[in-house]
N, C-alpha and C. Protein backbone atom coordinates (compact mmCIF):
# COMPACT_ATOMS: atom_id res chain seq x y z
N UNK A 1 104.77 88.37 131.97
CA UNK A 1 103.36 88.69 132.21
C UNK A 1 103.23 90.16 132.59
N UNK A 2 101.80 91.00 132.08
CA UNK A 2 102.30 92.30 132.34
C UNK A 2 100.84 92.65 133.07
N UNK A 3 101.07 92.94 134.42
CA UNK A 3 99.98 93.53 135.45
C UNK A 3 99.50 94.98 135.41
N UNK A 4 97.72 94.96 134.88
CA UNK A 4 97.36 96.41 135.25
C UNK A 4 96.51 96.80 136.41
N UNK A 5 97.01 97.73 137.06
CA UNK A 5 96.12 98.58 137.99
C UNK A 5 95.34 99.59 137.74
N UNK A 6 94.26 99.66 138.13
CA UNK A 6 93.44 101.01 137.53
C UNK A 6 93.04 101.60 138.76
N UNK A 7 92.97 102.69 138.41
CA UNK A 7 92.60 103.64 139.92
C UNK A 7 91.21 104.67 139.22
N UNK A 8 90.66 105.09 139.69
CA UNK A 8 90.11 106.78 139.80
C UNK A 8 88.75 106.71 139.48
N UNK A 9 88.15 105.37 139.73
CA UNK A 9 86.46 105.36 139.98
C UNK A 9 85.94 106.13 140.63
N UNK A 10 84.35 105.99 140.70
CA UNK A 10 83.82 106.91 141.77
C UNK A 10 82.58 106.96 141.15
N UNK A 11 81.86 108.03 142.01
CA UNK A 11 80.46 108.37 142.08
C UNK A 11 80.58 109.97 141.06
N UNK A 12 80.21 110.03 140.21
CA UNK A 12 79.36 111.59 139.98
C UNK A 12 78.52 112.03 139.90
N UNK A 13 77.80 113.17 139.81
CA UNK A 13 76.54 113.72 139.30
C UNK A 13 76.90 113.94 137.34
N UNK A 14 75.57 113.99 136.96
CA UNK A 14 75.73 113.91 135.55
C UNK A 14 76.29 115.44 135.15
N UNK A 15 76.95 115.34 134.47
CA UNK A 15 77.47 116.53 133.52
C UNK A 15 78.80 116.92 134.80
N UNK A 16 79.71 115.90 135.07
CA UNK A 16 80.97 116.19 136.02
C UNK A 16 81.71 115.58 135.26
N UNK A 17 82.59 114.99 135.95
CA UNK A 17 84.30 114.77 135.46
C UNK A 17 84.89 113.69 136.32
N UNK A 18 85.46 112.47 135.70
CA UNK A 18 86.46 112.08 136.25
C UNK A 18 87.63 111.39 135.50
N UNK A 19 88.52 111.23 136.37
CA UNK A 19 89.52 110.98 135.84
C UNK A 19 90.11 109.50 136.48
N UNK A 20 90.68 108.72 135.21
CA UNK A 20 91.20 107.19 135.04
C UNK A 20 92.19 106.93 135.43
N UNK A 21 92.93 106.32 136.08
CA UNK A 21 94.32 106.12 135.25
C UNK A 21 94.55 104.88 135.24
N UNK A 22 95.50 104.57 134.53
CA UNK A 22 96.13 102.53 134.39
C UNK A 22 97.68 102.51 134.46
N UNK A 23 98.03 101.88 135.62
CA UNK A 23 99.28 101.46 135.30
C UNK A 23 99.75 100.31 134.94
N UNK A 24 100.52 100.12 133.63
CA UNK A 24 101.33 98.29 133.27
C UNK A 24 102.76 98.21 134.43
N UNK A 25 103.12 96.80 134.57
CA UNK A 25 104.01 96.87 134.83
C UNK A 25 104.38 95.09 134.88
N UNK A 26 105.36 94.91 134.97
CA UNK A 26 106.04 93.43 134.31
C UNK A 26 107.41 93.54 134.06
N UNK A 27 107.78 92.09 133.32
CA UNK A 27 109.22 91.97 132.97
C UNK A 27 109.62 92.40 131.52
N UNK A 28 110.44 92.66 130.50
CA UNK A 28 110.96 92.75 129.25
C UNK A 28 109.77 92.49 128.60
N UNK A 29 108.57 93.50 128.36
CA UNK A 29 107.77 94.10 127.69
C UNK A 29 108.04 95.18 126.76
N UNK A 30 107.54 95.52 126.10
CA UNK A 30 107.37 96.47 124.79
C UNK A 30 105.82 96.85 124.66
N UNK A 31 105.08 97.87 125.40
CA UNK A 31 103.95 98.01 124.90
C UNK A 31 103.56 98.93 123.63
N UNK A 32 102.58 98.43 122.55
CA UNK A 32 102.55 98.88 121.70
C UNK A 32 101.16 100.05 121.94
N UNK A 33 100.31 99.50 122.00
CA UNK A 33 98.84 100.04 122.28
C UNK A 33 97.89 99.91 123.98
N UNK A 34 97.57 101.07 124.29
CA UNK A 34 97.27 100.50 125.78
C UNK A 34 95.50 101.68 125.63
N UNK A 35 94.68 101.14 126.27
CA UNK A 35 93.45 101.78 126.13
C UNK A 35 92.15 101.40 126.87
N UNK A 36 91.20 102.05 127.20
CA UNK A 36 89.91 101.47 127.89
C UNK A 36 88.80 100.82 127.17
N UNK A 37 88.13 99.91 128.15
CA UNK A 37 86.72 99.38 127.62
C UNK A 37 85.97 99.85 128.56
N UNK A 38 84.82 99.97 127.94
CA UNK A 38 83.34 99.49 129.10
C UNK A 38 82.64 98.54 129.25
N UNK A 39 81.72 98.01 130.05
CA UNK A 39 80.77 97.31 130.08
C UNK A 39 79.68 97.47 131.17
N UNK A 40 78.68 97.91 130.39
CA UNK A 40 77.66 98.03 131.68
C UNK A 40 76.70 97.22 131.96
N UNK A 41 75.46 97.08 132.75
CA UNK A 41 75.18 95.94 132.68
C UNK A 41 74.55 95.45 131.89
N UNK A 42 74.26 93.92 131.79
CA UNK A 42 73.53 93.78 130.83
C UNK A 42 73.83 94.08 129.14
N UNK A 43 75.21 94.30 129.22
CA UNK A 43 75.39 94.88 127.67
C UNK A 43 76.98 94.31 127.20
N UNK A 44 77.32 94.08 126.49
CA UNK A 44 78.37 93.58 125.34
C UNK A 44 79.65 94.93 125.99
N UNK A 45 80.90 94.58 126.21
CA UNK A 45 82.04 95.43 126.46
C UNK A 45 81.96 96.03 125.39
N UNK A 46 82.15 97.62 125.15
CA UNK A 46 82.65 98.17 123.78
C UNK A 46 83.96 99.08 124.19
N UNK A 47 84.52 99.32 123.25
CA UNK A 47 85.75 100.41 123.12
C UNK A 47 85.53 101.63 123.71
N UNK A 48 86.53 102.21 124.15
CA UNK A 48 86.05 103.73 124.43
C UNK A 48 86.92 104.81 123.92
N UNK A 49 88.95 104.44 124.32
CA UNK A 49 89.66 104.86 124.17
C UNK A 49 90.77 103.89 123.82
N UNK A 50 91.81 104.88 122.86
CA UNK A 50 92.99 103.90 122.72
C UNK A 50 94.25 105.12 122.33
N UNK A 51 95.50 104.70 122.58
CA UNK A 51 96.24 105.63 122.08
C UNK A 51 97.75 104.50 121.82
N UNK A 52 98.41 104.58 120.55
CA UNK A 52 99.22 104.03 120.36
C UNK A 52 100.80 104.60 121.16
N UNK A 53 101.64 103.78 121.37
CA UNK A 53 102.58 103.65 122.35
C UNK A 53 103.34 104.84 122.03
N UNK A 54 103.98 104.68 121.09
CA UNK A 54 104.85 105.46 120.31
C UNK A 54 104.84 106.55 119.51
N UNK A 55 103.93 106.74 118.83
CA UNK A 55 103.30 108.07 118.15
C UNK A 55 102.47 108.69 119.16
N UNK A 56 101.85 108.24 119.79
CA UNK A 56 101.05 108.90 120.59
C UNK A 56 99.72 108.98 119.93
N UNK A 57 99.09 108.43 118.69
CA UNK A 57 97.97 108.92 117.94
C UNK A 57 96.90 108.26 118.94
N UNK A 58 95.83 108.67 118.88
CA UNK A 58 94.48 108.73 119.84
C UNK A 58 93.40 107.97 118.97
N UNK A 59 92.20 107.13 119.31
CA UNK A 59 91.26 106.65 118.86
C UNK A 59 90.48 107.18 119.72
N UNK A 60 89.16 107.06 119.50
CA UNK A 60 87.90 107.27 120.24
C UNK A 60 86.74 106.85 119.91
N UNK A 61 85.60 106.76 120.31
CA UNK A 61 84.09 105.80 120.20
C UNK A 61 83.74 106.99 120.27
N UNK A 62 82.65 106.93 118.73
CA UNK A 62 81.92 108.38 118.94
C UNK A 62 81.30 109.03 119.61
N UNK A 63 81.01 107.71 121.01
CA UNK A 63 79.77 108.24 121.97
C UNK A 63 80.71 109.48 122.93
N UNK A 64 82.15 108.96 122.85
CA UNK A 64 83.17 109.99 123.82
C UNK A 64 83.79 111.10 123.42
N UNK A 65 83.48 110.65 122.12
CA UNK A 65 84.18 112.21 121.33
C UNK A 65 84.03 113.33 121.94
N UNK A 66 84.79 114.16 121.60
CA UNK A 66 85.00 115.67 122.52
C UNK A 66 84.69 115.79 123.96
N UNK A 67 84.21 114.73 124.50
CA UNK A 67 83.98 114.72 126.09
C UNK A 67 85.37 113.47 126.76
N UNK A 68 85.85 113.01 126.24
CA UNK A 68 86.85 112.31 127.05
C UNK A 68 88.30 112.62 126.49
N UNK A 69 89.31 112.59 126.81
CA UNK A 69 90.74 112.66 125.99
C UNK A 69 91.68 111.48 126.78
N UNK A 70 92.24 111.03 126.19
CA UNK A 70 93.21 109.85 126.98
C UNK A 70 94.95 110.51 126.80
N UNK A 71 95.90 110.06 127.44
CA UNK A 71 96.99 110.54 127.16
C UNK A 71 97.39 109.09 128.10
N UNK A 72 99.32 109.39 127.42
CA UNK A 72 99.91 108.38 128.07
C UNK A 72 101.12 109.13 128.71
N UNK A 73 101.90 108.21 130.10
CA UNK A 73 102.85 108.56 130.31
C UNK A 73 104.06 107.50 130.00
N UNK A 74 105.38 107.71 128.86
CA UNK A 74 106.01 106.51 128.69
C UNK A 74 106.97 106.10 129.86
N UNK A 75 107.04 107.19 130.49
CA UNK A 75 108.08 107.01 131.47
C UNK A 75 107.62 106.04 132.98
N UNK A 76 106.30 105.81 133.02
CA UNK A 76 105.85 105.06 133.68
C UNK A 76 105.00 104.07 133.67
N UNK A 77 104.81 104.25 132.63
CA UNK A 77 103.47 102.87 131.45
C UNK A 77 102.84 103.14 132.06
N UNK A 78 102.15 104.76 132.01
CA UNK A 78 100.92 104.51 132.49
C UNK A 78 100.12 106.03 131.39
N UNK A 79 98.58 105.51 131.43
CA UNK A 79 97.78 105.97 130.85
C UNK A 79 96.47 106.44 131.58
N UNK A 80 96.01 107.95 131.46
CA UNK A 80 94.85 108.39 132.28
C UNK A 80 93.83 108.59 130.65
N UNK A 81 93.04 108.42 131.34
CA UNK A 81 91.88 109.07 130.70
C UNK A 81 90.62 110.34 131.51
N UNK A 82 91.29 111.29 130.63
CA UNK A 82 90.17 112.37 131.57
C UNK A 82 88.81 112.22 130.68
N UNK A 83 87.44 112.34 131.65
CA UNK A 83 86.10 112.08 131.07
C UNK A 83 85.40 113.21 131.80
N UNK A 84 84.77 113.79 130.38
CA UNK A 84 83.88 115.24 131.16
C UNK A 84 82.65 114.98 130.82
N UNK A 85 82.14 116.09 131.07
CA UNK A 85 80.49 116.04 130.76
C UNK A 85 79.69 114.85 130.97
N UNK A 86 80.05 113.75 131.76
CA UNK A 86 79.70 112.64 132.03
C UNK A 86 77.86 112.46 132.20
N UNK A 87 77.61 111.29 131.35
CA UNK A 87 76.34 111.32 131.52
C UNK A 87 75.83 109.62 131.99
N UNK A 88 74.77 109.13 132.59
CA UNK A 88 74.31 108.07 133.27
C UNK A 88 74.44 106.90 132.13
N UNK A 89 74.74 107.54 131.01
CA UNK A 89 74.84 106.06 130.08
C UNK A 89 76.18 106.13 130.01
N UNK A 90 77.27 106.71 130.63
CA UNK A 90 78.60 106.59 130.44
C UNK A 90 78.87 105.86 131.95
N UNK A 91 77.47 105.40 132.99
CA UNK A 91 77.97 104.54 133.80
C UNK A 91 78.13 102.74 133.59
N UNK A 92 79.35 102.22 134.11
CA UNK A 92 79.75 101.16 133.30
C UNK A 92 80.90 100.86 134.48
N UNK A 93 81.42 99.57 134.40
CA UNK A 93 83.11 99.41 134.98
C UNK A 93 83.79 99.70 133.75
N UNK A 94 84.66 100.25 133.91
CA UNK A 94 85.94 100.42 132.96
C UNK A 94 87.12 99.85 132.96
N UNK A 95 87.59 98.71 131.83
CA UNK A 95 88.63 98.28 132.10
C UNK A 95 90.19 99.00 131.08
N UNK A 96 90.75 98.67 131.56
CA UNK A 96 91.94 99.38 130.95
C UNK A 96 92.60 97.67 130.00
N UNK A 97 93.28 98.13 129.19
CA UNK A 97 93.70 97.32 128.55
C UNK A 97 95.29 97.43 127.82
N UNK A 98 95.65 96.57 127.34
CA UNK A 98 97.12 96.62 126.91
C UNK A 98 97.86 95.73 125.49
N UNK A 99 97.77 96.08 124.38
CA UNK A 99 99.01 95.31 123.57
C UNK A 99 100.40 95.52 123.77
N UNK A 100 100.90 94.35 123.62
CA UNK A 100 102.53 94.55 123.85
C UNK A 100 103.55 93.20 123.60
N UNK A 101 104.41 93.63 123.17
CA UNK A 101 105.32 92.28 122.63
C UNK A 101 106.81 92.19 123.88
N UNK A 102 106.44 90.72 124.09
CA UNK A 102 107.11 89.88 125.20
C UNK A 102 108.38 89.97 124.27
N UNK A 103 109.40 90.94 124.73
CA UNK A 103 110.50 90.92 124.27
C UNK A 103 111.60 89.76 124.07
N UNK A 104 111.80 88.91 125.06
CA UNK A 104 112.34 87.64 125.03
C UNK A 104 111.45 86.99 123.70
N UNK A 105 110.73 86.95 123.52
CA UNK A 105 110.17 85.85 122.65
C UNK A 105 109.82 86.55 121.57
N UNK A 106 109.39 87.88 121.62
CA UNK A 106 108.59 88.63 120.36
C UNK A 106 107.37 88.32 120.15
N UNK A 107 107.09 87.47 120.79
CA UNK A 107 105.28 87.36 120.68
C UNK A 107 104.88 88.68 121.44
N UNK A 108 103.54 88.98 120.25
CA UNK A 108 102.60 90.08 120.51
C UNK A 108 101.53 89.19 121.45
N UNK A 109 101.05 89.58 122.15
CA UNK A 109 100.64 89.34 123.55
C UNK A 109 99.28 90.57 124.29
N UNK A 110 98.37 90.82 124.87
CA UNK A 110 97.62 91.33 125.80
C UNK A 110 97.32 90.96 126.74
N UNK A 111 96.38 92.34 127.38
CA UNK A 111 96.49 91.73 128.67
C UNK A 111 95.12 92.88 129.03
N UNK A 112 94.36 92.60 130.23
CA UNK A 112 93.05 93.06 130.89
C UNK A 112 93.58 93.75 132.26
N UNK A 113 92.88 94.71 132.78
CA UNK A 113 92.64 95.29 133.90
C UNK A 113 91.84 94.39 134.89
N UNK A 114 91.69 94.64 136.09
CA UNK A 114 90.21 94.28 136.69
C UNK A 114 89.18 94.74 136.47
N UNK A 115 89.25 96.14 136.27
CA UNK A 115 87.83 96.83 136.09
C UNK A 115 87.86 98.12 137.27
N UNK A 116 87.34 99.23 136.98
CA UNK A 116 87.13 100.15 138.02
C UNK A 116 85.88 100.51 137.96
N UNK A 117 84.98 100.59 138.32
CA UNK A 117 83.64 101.24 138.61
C UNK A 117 83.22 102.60 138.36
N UNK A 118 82.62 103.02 137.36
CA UNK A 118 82.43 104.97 137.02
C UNK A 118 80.63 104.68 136.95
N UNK A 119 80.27 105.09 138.22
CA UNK A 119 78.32 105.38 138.85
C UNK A 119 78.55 107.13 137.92
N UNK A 120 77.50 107.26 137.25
CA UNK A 120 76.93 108.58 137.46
C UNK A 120 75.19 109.14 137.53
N UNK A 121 75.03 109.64 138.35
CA UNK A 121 73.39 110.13 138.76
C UNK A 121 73.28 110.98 137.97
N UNK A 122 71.20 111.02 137.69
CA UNK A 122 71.04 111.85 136.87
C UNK A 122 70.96 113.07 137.78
């Protein structure tokens, strides 16, 4: 089973910055893809960020383009996402997320965050 923590919520004013991070951690995992959602209220979770394990290649939701960048660290399974220019419709909980194959078995497998909280004022 593979446990994520997310850290680096908070309060901003609109047009600031913050920064995410997620850590995995578990037994004889292999993560392939690890990345964020949103959901704010009243509204359907959508994608935001994703970056594959191994290449490192990046996805993004056009609403974040050029204002957010995600990166990973392999050496600690963990993944930040920096978010700039932040605006009141980018307030939402953010969950972090994870693909990855249960090495003992080879089943491809995911897994959810709790959620961190990102408020921003106009």
């Amino acid at each position: 089973q593979v446990r994520l923590v997310e850290s680096g919520g908070g309060s901003v004013q609109a047009g600031g910055s913050l920064r995410l991070s997620c850590a995995a951690s578990g037994r004889a995992f292999h993560i392939t893809k690890m990345g964020w959602y949103r959901q704010a209220p009243r509204k359907e979770r959508e994608f935001v960020a994703s970056i594959e394990w191994n290449g490192g290649g990046t996805t993004y939701a056009n609403s974040v383009k050029g204002r957010f960048s995600i990166s990973r660290d392999k050496a600690t399974n963990t993944i930040d996402v920096q978010m700039g220019a932040l605006q009141p419709e980018d307030a939402a909980i953010y969950y972090c997320h994870v693909d990855f194959v249960e090495i003992l078995s080879s089943k491809l497998s995911s897994a959810w965050g709790q959620g961190t909280q990102v408020t921003v004022s106009p």
